[in-house]
Structure formats: C-alpha cells, structure tokens
C-alpha atoms as a PDB file:
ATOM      1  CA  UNK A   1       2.593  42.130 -12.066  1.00  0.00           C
ATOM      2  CA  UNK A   2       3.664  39.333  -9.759  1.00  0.00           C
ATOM      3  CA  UNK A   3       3.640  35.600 -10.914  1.00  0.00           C
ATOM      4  CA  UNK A   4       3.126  32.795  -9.072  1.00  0.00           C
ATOM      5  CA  UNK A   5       4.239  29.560  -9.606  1.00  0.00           C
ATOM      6  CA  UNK A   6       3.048  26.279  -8.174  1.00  0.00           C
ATOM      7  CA  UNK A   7       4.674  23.298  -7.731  1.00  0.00           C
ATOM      8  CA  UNK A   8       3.385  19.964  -8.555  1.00  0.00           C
ATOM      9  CA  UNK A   9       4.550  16.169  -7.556  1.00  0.00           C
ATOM     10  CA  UNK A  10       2.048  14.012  -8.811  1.00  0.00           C
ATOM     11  CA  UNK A  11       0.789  14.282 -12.814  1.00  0.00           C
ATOM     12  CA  UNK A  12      -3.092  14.346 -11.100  1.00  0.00           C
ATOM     13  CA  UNK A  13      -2.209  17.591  -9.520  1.00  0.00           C
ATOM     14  CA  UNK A  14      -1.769  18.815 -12.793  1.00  0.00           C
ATOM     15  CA  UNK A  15      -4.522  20.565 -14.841  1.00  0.00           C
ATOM     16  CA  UNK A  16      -4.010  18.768 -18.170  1.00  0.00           C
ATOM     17  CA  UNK A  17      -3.792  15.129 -17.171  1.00  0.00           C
ATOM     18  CA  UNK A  18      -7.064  13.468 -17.582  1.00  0.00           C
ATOM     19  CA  UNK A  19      -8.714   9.893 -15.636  1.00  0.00           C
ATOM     20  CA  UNK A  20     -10.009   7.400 -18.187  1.00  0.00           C
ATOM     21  CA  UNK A  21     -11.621   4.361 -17.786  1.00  0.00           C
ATOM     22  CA  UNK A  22      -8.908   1.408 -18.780  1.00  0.00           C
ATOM     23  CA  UNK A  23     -10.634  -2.002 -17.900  1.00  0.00           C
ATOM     24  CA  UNK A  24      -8.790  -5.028 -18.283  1.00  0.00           C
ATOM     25  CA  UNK A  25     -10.612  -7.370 -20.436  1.00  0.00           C
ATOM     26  CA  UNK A  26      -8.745 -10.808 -19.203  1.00  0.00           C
ATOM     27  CA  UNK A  27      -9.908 -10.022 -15.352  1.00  0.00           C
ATOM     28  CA  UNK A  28     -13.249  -8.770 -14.181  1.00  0.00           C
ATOM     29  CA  UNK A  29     -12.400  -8.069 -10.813  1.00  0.00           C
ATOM     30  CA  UNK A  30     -10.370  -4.879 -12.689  1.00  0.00           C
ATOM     31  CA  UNK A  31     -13.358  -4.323 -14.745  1.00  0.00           C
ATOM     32  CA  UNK A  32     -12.437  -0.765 -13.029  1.00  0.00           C
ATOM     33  CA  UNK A  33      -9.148   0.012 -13.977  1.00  0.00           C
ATOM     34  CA  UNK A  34      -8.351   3.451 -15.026  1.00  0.00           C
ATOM     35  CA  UNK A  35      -5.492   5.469 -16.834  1.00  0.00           C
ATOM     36  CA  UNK A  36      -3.865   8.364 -16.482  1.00  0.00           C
ATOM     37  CA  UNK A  37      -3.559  10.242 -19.865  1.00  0.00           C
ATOM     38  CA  UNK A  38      -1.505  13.660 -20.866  1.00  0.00           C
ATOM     39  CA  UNK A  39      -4.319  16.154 -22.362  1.00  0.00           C
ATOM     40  CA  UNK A  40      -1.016  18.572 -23.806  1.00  0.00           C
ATOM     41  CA  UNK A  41       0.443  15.714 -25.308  1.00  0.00           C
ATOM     42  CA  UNK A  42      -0.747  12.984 -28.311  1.00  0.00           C
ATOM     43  CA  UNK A  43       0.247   9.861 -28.994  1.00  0.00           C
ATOM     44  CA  UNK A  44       2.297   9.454 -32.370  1.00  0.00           C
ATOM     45  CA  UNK A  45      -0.353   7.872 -35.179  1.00  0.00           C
ATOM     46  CA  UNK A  46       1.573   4.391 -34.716  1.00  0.00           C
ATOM     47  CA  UNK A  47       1.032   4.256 -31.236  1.00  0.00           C
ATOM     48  CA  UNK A  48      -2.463   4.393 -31.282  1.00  0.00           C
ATOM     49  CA  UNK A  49      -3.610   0.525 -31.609  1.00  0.00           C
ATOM     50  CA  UNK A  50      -7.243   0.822 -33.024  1.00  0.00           C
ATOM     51  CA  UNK A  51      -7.638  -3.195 -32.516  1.00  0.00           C
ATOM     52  CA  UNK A  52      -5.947  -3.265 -29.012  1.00  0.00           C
ATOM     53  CA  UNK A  53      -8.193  -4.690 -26.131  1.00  0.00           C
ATOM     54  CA  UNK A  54      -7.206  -2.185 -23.809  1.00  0.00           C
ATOM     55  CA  UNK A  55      -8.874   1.816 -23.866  1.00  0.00           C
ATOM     56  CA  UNK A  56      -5.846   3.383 -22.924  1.00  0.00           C
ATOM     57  CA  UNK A  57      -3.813   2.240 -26.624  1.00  0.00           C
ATOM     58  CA  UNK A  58      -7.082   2.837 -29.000  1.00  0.00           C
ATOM     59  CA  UNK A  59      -7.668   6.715 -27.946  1.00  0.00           C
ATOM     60  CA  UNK A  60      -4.988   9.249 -29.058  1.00  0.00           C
ATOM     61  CA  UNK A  61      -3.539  10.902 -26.150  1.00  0.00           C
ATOM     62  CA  UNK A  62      -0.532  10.263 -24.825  1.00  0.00           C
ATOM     63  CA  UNK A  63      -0.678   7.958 -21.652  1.00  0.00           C
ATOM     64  CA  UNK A  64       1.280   8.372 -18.116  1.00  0.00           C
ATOM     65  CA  UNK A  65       0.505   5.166 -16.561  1.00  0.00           C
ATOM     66  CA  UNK A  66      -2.354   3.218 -17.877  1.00  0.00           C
ATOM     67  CA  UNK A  67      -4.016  -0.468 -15.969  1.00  0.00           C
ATOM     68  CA  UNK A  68      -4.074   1.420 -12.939  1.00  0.00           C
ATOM     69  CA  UNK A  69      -6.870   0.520  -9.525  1.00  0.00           C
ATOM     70  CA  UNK A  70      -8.866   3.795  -9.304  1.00  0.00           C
ATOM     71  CA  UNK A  71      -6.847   4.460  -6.269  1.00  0.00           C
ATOM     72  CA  UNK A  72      -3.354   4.314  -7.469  1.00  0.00           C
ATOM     73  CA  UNK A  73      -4.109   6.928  -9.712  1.00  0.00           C
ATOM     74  CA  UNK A  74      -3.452   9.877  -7.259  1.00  0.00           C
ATOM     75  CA  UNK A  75      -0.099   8.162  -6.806  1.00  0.00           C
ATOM     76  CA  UNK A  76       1.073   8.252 -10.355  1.00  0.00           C
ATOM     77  CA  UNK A  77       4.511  10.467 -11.040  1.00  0.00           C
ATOM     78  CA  UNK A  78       5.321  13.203 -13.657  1.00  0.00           C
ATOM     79  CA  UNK A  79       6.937  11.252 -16.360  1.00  0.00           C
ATOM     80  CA  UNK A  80      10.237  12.378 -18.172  1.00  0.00           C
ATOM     81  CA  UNK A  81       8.908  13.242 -20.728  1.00  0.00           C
ATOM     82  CA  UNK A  82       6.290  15.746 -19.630  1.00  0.00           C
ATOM     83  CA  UNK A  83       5.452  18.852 -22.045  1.00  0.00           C
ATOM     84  CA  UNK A  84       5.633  21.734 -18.599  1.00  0.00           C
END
C-alpha cells in the first residue's frame, strides 16, 4: 500500500490545531481576538492560569500564538515545538 504524505506550512493547515475565541479584555475594538491552540498537545497544570483575564491561559491546551485579529490566524507558523 502506497502512503502519502502532505506537507504543511502554516499550523491552520493542520488537522489538530483548533481557533478559539481570545478577546482582550483592556481593548474592545479586539473584543474579537482569537488563538490558535495545539489539540495533540496540553498545557503543563502550571501553565494553565485559572484567574488570568485572557481565554487562551485559563483552558488547558497548549497554545501556538494566542491575541491574534481573526485574520492573522491563517498566517500563524508551526512552532518548534510541535508534536508531528
């Protein structure tokens, strides 16, 4: 059986990152931020800051780039320390 592999550039292209709304509570013209999170990969339990303001440190997977403008997001690279 043949495999195929596909090649990816962006972490969006990827079928485990995942779009989450990350609003910045200090300005509420980016009342529409978002943040691109790792679905293979969780955040240690230190890392997670239940009290923080912002989404992206309170939930428990492990974020690429967080504060982002919805359309930066299909911009956003593979980090170093991504699980594929």
């Amino acid at each position: 059986m043949a495999t195929k592999e596909i090649k990816i550039s962006k972490c969006v292209e990827c079928q485990h990152h995942k779009i989450i709304a990350d609003p910045d509570p200090h300005d509420w013209f980016c009342g529409d931020d978002e943040a691109v999170v790792c679905t293979k990969t969780k955040k240690e339990a230190s890392d997670i800051k239940k009290d923080s303001k912002y989404a992206s440190d309170r939930q428990e997977l492990k974020v690429v780039e967080g504060s982002c403008r919805p359309y930066q997001t299909k911009d956003v690279d593979i980090p170093n320390w991504c699980p594929l």
